[in-house]
C-alpha atoms as a PDB file:
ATOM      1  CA  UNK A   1      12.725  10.400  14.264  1.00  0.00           C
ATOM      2  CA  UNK A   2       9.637   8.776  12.942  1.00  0.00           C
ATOM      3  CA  UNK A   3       5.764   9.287  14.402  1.00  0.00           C
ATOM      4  CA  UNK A   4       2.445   7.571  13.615  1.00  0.00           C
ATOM      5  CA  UNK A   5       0.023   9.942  12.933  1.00  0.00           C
ATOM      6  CA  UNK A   6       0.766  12.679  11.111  1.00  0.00           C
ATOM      7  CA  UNK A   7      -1.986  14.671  11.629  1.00  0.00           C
ATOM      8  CA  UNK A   8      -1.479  14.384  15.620  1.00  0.00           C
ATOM      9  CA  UNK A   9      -0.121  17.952  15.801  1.00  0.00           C
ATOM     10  CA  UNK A  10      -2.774  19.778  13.993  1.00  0.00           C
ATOM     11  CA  UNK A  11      -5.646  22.314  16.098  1.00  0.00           C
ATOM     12  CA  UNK A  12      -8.218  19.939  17.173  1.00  0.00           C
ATOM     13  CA  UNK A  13      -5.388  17.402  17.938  1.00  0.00           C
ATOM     14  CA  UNK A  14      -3.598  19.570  20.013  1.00  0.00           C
ATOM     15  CA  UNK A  15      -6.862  21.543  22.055  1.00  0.00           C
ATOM     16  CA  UNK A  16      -8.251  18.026  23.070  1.00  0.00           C
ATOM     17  CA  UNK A  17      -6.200  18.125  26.237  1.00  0.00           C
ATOM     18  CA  UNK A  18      -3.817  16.071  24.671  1.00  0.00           C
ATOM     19  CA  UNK A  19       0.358  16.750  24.847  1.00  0.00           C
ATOM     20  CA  UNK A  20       0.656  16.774  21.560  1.00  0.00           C
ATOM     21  CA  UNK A  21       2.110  19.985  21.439  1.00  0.00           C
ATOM     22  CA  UNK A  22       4.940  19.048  23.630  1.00  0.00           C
ATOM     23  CA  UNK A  23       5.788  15.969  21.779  1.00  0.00           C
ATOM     24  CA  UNK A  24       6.558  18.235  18.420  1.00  0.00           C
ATOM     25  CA  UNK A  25       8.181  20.893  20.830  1.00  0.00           C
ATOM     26  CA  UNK A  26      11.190  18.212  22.158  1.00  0.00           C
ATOM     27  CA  UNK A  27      11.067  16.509  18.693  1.00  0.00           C
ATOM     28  CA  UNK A  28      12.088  19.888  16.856  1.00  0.00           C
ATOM     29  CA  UNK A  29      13.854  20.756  19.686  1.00  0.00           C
ATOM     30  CA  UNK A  30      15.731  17.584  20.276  1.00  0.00           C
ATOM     31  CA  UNK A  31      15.990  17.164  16.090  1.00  0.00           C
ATOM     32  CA  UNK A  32      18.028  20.663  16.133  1.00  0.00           C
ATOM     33  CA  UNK A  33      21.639  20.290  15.680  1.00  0.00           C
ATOM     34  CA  UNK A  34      23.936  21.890  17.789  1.00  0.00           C
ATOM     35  CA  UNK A  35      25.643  23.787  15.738  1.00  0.00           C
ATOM     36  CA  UNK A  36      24.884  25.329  12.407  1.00  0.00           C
ATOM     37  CA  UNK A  37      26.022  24.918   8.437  1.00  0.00           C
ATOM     38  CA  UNK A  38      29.366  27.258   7.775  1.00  0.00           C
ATOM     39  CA  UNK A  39      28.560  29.700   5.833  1.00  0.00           C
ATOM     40  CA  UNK A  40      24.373  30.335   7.160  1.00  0.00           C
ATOM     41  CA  UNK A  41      22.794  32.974  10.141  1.00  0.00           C
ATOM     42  CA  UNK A  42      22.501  31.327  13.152  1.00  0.00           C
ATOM     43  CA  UNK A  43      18.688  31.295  12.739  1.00  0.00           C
ATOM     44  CA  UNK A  44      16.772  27.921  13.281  1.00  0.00           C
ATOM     45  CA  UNK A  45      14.508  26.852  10.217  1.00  0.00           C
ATOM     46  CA  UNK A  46      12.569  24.338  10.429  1.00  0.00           C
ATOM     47  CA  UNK A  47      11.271  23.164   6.966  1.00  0.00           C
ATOM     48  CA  UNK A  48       7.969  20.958   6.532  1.00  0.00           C
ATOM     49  CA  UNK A  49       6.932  19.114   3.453  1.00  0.00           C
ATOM     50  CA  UNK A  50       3.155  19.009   3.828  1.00  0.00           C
ATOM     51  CA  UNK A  51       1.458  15.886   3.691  1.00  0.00           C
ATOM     52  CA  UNK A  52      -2.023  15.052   2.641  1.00  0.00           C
ATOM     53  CA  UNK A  53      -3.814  15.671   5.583  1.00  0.00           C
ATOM     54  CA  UNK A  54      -1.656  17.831   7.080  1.00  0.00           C
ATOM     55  CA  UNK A  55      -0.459  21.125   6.361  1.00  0.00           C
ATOM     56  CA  UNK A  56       1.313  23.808   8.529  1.00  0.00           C
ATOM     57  CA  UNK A  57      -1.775  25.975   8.210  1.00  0.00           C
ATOM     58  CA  UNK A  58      -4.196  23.480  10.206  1.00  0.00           C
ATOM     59  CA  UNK A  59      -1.270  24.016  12.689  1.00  0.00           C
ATOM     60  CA  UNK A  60      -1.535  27.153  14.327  1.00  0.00           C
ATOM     61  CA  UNK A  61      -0.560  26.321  17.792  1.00  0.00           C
ATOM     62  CA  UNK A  62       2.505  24.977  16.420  1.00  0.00           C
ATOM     63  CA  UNK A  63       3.198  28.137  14.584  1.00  0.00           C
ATOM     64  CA  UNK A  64       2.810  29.711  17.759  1.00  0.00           C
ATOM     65  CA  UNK A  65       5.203  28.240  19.680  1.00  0.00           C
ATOM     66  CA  UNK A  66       7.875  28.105  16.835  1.00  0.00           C
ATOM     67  CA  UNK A  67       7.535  32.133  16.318  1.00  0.00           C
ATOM     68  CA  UNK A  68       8.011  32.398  20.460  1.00  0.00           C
ATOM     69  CA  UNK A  69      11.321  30.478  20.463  1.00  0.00           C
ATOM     70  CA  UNK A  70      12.629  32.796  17.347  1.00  0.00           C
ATOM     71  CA  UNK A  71      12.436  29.809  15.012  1.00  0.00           C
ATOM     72  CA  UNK A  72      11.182  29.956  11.621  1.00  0.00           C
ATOM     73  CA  UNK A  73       9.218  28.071   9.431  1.00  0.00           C
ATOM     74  CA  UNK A  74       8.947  27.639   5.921  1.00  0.00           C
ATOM     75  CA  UNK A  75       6.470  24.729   4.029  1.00  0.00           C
ATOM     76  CA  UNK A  76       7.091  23.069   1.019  1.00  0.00           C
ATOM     77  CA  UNK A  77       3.698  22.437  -0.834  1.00  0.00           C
ATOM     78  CA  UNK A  78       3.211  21.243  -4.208  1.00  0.00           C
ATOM     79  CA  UNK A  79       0.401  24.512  -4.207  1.00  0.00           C
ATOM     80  CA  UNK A  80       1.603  27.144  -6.223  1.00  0.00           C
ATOM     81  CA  UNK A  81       0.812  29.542  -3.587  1.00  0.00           C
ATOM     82  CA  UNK A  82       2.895  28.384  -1.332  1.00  0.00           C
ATOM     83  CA  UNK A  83       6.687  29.397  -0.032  1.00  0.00           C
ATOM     84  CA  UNK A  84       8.467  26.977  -1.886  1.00  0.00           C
ATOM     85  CA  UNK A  85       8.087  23.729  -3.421  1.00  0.00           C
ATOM     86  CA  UNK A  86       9.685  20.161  -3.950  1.00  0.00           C
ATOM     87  CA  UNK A  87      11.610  21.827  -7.164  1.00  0.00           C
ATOM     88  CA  UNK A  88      13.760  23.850  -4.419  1.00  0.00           C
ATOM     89  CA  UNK A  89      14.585  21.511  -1.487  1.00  0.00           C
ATOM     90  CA  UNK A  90      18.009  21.409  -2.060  1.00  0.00           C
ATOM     91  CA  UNK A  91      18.569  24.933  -1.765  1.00  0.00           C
ATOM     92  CA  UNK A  92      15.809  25.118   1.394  1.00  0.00           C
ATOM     93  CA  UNK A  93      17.729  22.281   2.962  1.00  0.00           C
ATOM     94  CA  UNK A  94      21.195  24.237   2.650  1.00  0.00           C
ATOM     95  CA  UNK A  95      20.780  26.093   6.374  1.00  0.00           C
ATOM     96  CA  UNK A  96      18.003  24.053   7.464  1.00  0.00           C
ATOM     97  CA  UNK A  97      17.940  22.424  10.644  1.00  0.00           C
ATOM     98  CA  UNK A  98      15.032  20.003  10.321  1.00  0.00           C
ATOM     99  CA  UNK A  99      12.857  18.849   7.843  1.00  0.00           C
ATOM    100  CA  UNK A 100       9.655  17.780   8.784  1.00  0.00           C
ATOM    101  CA  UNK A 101       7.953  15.306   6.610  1.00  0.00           C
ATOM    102  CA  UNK A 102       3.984  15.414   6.945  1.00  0.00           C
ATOM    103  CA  UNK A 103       2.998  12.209   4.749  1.00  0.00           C
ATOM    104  CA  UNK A 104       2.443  13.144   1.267  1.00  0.00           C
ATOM    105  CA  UNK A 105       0.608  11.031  -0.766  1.00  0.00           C
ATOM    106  CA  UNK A 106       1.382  12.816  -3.911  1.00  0.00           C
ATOM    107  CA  UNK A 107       5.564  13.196  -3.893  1.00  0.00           C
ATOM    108  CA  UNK A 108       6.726  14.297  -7.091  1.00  0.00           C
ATOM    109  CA  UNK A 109       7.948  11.866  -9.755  1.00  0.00           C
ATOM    110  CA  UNK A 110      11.275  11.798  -9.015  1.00  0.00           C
ATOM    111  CA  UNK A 111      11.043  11.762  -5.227  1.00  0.00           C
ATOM    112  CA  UNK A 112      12.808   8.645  -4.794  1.00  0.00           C
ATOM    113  CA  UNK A 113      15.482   9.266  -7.211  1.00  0.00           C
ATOM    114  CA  UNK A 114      15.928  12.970  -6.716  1.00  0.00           C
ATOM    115  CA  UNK A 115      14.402  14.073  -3.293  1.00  0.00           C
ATOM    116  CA  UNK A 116      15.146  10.809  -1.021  1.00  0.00           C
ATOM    117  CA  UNK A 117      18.604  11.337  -1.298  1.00  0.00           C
ATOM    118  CA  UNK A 118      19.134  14.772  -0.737  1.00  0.00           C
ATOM    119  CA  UNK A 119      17.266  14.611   2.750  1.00  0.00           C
ATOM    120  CA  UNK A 120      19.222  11.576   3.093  1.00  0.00           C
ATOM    121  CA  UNK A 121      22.538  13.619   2.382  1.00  0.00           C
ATOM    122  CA  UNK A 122      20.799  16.135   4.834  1.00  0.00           C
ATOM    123  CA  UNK A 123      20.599  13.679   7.896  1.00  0.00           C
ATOM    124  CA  UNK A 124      24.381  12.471   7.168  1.00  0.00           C
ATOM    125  CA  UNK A 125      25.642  16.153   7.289  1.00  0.00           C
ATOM    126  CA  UNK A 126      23.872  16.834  10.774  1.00  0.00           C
ATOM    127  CA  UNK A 127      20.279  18.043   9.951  1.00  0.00           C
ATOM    128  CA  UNK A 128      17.247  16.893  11.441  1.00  0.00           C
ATOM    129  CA  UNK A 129      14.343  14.905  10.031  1.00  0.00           C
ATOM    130  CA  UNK A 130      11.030  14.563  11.411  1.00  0.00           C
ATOM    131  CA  UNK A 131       8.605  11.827   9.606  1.00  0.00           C
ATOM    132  CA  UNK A 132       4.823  11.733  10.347  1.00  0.00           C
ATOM    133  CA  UNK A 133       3.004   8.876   9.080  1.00  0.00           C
ATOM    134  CA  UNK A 134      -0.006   7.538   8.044  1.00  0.00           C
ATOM    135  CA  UNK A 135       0.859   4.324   6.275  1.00  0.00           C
ATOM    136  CA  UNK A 136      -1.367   2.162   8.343  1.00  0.00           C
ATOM    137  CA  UNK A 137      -4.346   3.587   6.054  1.00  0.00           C
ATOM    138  CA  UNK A 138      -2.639   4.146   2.472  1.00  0.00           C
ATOM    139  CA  UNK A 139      -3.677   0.749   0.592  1.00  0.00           C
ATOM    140  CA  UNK A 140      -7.054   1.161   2.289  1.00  0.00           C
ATOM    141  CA  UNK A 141      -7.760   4.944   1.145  1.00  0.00           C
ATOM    142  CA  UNK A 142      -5.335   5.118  -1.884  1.00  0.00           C
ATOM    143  CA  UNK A 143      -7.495   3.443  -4.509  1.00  0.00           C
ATOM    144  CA  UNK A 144     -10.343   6.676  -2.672  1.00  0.00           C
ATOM    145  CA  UNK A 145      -7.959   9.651  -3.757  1.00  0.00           C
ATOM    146  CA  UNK A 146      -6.205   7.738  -6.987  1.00  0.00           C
ATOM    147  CA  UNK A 147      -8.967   5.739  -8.510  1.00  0.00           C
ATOM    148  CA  UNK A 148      -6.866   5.482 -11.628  1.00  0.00           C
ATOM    149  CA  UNK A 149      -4.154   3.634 -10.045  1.00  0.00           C
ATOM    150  CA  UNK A 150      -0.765   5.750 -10.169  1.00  0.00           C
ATOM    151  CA  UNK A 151       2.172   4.685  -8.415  1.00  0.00           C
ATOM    152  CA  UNK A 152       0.641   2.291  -4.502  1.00  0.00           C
ATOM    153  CA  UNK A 153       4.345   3.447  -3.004  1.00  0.00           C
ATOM    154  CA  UNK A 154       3.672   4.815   0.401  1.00  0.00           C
ATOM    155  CA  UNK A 155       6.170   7.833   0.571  1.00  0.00           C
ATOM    156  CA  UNK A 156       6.897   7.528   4.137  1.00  0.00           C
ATOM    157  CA  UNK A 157       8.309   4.031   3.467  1.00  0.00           C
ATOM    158  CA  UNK A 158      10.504   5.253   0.542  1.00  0.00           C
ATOM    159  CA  UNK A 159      12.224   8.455   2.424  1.00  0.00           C
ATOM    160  CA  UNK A 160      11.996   5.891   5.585  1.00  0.00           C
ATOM    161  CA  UNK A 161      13.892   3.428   3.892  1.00  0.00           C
ATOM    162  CA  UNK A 162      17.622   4.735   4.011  1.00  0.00           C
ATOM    163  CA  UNK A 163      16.812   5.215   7.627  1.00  0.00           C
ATOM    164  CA  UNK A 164      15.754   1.493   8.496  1.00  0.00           C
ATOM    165  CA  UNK A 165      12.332   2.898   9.469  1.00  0.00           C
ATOM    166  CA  UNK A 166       8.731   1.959   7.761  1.00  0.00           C
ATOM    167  CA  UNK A 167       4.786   2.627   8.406  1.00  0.00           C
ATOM    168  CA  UNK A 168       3.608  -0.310   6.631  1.00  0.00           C
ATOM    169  CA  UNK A 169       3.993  -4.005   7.072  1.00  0.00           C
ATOM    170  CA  UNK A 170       5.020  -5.200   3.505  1.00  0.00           C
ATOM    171  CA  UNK A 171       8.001  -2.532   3.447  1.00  0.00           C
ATOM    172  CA  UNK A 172      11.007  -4.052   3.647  1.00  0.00           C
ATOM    173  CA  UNK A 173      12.485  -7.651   3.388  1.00  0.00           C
ATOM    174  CA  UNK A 174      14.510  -8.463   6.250  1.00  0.00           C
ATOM    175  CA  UNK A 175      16.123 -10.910   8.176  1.00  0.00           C
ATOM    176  CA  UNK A 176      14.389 -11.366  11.597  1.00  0.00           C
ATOM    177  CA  UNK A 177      17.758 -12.767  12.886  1.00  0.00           C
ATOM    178  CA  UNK A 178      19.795  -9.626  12.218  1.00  0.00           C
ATOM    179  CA  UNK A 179      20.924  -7.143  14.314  1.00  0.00           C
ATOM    180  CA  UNK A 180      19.447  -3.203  13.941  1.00  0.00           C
ATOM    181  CA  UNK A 181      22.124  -1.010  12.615  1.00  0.00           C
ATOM    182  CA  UNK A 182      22.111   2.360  14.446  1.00  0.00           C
ATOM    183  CA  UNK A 183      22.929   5.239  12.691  1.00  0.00           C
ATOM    184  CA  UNK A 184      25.631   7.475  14.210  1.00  0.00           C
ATOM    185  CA  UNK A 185      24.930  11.264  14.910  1.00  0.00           C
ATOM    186  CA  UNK A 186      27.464  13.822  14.473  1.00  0.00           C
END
């Protein structure tokens, strides 16, 4: 499942009367697979890969509300100081049951090689993935944060890619003609 703005689930998002809060609450909740990985507790962890301009810490309502339904929540940050990082997602991913992806402008080198297809492996073996974007703004701002140039991939569109989903126009080549393929659930 794939959203446009990333940031809409941060505090001042969610206090300005919007429901905002209750979009991420049936995402997750909807995201969750039914039943869990052999061999992990039957505890639902949620795992977020922190974007650019969002991070689970400017998201205290949503915190909240995972703590009251007995969830956790661990964040993957390239920070130091954080619980994990991109280094470890295969063995966060093992008894996860959704990975949310917040936009990050600054994936690690190998994300496309390395990372993309272990979430994809994730998806195919039941898990649930959650992608915020921000793509609509990336060429516009990226030359801002990157002045140097570095790699003008938008993230979102590389993990979205396996998935048939993108936040940018120039993102895929397709035939206008041909059918969507759905993916199948399990």
């Amino acid at each position: 499942m794939a959203y446009a703005q990333d940031a809409l689930t941060k505090h001042n998002e969610i206090t300005s009367n919007s429901d905002n809060l209750l979009f991420a609450q049936n995402a997750l909740a909807w995201l969750t697979p039914l039943e869990q990985h052999v061999n992990c507790t039957a505890e639902i962890k949620i795992i977020v890969w922190e974007g650019r301009f969002s991070r689970i810490d400017m998201m205290p309502e949503v915190e909240d509300f995972i703590a009251r339904r007995g969830w956790s929540l661990k964040s993957i940050s390239q920070d130091a100081l954080k619980t994990t990082s991109p280094d470890s997602i295969a063995k966060d991913l093992e008894c996860a049951a959704v990975l949310w992806y917040l936009s990050n402008w600054d994936p690690p080198a190998d994300f496309k090689q390395i990372h993309v297809p272990l979430i994809e492996k994730f998806v195919r073996e039941g898990g649930g993935l959650l992608i915020g974007g921000l793509g609509w703004s990336y060429h516009d701002q990226y030359k801002k944060f990157y002045p140097n140039g570095k790699d003008t991939v938008y993230s979102g569109n590389v993990l979205g890619k396996p998935f048939g989903l993108s936040f940018t126009n120039d993102a895929f080549q397709f035939d206008p003609d041909a059918p969507l393929r759905l993916l199948q659930r399990h």
